[in-house]
C-alpha atoms as a PDB file:
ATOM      1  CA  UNK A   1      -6.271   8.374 -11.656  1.00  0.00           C
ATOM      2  CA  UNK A   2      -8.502   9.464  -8.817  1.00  0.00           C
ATOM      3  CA  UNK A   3      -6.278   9.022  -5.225  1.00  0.00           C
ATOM      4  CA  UNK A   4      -8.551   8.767  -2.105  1.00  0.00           C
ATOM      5  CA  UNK A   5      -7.398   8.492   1.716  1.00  0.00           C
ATOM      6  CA  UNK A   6      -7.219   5.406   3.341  1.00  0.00           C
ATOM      7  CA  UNK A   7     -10.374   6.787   5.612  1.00  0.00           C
ATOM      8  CA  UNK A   8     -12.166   7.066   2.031  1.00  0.00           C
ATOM      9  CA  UNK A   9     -10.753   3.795   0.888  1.00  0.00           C
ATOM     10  CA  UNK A  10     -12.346   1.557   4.325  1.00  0.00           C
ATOM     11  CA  UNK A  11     -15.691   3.563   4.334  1.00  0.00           C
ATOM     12  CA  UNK A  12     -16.240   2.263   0.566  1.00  0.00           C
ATOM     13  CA  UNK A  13     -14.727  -1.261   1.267  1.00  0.00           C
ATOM     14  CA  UNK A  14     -14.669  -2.058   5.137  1.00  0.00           C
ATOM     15  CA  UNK A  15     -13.852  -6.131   4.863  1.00  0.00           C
ATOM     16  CA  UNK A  16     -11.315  -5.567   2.360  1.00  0.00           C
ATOM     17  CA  UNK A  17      -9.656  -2.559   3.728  1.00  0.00           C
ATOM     18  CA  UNK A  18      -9.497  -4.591   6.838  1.00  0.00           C
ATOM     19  CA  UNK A  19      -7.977  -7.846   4.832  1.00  0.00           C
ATOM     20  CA  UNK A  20      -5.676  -5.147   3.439  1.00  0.00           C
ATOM     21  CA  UNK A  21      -4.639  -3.857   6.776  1.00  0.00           C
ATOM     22  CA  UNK A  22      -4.274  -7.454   8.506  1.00  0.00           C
ATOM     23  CA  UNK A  23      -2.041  -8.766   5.793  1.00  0.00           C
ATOM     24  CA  UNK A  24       0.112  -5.681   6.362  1.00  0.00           C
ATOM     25  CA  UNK A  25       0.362  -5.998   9.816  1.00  0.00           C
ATOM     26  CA  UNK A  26       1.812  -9.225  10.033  1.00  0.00           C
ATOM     27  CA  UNK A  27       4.813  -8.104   8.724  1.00  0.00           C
ATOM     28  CA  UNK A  28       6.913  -4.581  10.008  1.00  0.00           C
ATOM     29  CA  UNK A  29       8.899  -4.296   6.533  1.00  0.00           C
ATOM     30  CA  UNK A  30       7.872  -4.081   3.546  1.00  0.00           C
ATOM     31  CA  UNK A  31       8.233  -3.045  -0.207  1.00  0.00           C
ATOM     32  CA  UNK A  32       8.026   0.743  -1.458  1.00  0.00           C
ATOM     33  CA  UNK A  33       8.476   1.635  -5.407  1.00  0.00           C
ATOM     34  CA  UNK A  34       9.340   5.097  -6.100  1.00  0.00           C
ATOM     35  CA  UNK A  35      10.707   6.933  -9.454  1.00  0.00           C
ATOM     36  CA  UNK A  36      14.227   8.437  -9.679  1.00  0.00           C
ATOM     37  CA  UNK A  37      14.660  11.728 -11.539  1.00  0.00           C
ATOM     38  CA  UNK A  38      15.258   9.440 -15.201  1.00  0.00           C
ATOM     39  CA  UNK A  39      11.994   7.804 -14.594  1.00  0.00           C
ATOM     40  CA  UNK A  40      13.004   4.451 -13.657  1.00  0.00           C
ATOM     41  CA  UNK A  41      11.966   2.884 -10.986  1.00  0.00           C
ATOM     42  CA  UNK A  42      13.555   2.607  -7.487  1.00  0.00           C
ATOM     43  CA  UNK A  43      12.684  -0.797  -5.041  1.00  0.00           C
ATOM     44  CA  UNK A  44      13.344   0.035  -1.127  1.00  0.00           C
ATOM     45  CA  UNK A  45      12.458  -1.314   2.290  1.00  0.00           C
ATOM     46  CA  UNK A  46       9.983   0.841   4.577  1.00  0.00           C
ATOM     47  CA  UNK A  47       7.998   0.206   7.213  1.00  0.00           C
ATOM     48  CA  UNK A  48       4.462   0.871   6.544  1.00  0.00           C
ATOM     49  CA  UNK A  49       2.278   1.800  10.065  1.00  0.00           C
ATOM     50  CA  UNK A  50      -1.279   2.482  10.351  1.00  0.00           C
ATOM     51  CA  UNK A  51      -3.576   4.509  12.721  1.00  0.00           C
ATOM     52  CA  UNK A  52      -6.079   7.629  13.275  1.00  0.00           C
ATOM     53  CA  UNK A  53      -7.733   6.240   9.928  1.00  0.00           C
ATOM     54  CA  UNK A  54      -4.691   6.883   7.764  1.00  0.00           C
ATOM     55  CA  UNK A  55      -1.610   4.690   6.051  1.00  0.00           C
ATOM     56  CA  UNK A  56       1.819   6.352   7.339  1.00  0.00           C
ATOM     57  CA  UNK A  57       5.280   5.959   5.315  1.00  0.00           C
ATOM     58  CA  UNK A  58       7.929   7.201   7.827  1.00  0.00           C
ATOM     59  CA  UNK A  59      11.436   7.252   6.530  1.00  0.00           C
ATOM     60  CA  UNK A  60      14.402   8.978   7.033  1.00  0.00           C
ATOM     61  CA  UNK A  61      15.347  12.627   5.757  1.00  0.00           C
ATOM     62  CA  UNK A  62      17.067  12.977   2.868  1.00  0.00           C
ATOM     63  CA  UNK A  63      16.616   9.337   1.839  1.00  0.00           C
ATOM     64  CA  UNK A  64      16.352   8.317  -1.673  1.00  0.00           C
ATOM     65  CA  UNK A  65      12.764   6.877  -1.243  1.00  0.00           C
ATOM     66  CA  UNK A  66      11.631  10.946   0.577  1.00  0.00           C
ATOM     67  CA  UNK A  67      13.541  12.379  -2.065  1.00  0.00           C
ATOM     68  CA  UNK A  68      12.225  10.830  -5.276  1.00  0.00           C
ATOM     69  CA  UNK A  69       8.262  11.076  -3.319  1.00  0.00           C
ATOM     70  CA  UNK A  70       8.882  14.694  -2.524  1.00  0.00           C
ATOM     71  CA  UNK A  71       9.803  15.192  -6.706  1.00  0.00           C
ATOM     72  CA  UNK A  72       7.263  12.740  -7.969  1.00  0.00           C
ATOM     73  CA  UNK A  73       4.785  11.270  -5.364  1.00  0.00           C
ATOM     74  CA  UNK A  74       3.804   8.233  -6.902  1.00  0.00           C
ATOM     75  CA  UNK A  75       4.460   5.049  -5.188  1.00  0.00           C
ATOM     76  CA  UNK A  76       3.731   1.232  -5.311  1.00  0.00           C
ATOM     77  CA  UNK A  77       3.616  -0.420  -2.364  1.00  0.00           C
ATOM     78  CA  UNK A  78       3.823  -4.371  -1.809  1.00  0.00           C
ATOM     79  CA  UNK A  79       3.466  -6.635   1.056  1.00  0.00           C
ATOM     80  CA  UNK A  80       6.002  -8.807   2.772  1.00  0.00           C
ATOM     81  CA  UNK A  81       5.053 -11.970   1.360  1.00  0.00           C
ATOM     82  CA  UNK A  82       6.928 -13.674   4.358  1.00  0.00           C
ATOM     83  CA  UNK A  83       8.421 -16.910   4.369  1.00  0.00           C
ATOM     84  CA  UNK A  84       7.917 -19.946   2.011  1.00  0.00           C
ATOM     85  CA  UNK A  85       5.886 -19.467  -0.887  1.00  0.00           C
ATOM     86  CA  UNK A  86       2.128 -20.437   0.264  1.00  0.00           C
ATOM     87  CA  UNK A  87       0.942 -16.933   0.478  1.00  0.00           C
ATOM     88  CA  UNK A  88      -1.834 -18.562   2.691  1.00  0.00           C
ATOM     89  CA  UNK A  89      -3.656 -14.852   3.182  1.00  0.00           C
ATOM     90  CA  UNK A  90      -2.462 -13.866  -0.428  1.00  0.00           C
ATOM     91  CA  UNK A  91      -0.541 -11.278  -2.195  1.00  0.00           C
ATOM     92  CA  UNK A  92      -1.539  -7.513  -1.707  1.00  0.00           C
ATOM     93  CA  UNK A  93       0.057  -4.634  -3.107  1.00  0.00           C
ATOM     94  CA  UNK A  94      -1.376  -0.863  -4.023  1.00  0.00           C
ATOM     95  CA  UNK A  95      -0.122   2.042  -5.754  1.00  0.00           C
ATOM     96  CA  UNK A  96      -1.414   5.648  -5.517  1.00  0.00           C
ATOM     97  CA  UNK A  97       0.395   9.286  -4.035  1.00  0.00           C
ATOM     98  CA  UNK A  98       2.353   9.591  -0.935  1.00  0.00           C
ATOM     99  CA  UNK A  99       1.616  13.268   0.407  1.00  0.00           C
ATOM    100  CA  UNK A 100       4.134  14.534   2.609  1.00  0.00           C
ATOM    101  CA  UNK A 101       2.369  15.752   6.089  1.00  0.00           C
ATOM    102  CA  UNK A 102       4.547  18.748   7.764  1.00  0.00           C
ATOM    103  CA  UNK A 103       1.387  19.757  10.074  1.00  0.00           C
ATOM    104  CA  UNK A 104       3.303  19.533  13.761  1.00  0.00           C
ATOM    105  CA  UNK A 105      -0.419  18.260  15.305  1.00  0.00           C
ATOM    106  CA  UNK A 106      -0.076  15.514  13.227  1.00  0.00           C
ATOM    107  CA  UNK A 107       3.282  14.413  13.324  1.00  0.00           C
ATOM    108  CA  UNK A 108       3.210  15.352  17.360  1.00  0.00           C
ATOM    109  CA  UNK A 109       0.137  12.699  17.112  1.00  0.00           C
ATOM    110  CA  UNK A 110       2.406   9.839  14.778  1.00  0.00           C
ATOM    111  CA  UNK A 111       5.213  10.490  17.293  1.00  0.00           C
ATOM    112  CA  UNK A 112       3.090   9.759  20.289  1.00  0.00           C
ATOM    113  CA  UNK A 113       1.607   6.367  18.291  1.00  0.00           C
ATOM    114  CA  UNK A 114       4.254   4.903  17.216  1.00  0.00           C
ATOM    115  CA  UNK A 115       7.693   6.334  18.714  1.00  0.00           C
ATOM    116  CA  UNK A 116       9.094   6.496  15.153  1.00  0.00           C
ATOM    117  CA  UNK A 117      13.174   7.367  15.059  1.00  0.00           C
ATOM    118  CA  UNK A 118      13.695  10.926  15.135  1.00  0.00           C
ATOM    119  CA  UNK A 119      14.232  12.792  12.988  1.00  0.00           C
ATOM    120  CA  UNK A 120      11.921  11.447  10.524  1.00  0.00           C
ATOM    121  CA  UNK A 121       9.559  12.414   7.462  1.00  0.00           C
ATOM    122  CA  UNK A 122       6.164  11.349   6.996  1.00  0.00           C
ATOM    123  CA  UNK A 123       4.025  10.717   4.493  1.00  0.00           C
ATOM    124  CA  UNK A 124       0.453   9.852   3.882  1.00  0.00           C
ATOM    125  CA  UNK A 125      -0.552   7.237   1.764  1.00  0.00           C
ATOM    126  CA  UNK A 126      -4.006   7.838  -0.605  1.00  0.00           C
ATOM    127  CA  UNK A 127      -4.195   4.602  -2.684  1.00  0.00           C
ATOM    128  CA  UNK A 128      -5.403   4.894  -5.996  1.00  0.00           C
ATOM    129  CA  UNK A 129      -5.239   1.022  -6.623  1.00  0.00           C
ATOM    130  CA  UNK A 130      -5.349  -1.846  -4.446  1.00  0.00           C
ATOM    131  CA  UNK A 131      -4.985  -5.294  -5.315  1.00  0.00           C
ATOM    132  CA  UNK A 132      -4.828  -8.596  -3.160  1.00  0.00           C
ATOM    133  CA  UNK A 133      -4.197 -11.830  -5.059  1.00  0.00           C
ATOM    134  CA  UNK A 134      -4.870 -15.542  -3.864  1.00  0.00           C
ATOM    135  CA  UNK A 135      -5.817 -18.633  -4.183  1.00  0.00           C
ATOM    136  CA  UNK A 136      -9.062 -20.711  -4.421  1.00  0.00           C
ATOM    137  CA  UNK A 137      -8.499 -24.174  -5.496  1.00  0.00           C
ATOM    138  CA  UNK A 138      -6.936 -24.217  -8.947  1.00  0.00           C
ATOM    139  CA  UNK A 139      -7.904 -20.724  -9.897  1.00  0.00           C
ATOM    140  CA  UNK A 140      -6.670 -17.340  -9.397  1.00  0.00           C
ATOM    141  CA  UNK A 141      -8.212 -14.888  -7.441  1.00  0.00           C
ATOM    142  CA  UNK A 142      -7.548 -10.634  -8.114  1.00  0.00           C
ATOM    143  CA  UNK A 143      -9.459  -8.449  -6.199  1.00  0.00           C
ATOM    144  CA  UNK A 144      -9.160  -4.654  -7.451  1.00  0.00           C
ATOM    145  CA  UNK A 145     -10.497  -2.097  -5.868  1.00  0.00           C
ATOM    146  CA  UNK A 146     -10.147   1.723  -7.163  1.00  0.00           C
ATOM    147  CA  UNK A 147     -11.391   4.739  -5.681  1.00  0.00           C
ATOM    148  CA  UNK A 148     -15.201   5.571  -6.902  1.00  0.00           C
ATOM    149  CA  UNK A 149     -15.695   1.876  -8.184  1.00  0.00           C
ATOM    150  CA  UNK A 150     -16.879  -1.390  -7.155  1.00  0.00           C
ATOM    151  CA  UNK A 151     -14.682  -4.114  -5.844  1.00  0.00           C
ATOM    152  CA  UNK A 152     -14.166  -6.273  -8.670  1.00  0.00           C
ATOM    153  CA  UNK A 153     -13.224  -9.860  -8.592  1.00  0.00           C
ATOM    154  CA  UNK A 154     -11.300 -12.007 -11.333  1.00  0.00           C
ATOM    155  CA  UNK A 155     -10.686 -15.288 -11.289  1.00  0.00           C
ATOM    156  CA  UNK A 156      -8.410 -16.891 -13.731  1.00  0.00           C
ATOM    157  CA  UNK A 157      -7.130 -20.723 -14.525  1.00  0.00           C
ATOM    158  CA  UNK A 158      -3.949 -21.375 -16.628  1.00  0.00           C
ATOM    159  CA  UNK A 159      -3.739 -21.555 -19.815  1.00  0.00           C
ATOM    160  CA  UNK A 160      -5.030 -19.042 -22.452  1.00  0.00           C
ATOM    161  CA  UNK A 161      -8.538 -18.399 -21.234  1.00  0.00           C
ATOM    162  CA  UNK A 162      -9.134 -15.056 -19.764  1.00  0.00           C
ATOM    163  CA  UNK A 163     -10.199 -13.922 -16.536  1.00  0.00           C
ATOM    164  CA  UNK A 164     -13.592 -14.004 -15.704  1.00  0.00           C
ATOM    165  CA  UNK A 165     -15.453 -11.491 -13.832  1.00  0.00           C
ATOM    166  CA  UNK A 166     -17.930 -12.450 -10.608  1.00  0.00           C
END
């Protein structure tokens, strides 16, 4: 798959980078999915920040979530859904490659935004996939977007019909 920054990502799709963004700000913690050395996958909190045009993962050194991105860098990230089960401002999630930043400018420039615990790592997050599910009535409503491509839309009812395509 093609991986793109977030800066890439909200110049392609400004409204529903922004969505994206909102519905991950109104939680701090979150969901990260990272792959252990066997291949299996690996379900942790994190804290997710954004700023300077970028998605941040911070976490601790020599955690199990840095050490399995520094060995494999994929990662799916998912929303706090928060409390009840209304998802009024829907389900979003995205997968892509965390890139671990070591440049002191830019972590001097994190530090100064967001007074993260020290000592930290920090990763960038280039989504290859993002997806924000919700509601409309009785139907289902996906929208995918992927770097390079148009936002697509699906909705879908129950039963066995597929999804159709706007």
């Amino acid at each position: 798959m093609t991986t793109s920054s977030w800066k890439d990502f909200r110049a392609e799709q400004p409204a529903f980078a922004d969505t994206v963004r909102e519905r991950f700000q109104q939680y701090r913690h979150h969901v990260l999915a990272t792959l252990r050395k066997d291949g299996s996958p690996r379900v942790t909190g994190l804290e997710a920040a954004f700023g300077r045009g970028e998605l941040w993962l911070g976490m601790m050194p020599n955690s199990r979530k840095a050490l399995d991105l520094r060995r494999d860098p994929r990662f799916a990230l998912h929303a706090n859904p928060g409390p009840g089960a209304e998802m009024a401002d829907g389900d979003v999630r995205m997968s892509g490659r965390a890139v671990e930043v070591t440049d002191p400018a830019v972590l001097a420039r994190f530090v100064e935004d967001t007074s993260p615990p020290e000592p930290f790592l920090l990763f960038r997050a280039e989504p290859e996939e993002v997806v924000r599910t919700g509601l409309d009535g009785d139907e289902i409503v996906l929208q995918v977007w992927r770097p390079g491509r148009p936002l697509r839309t699906l909705r879908r009812t129950g039963g066995d019909r597929p999804p159709r395509e706007e």
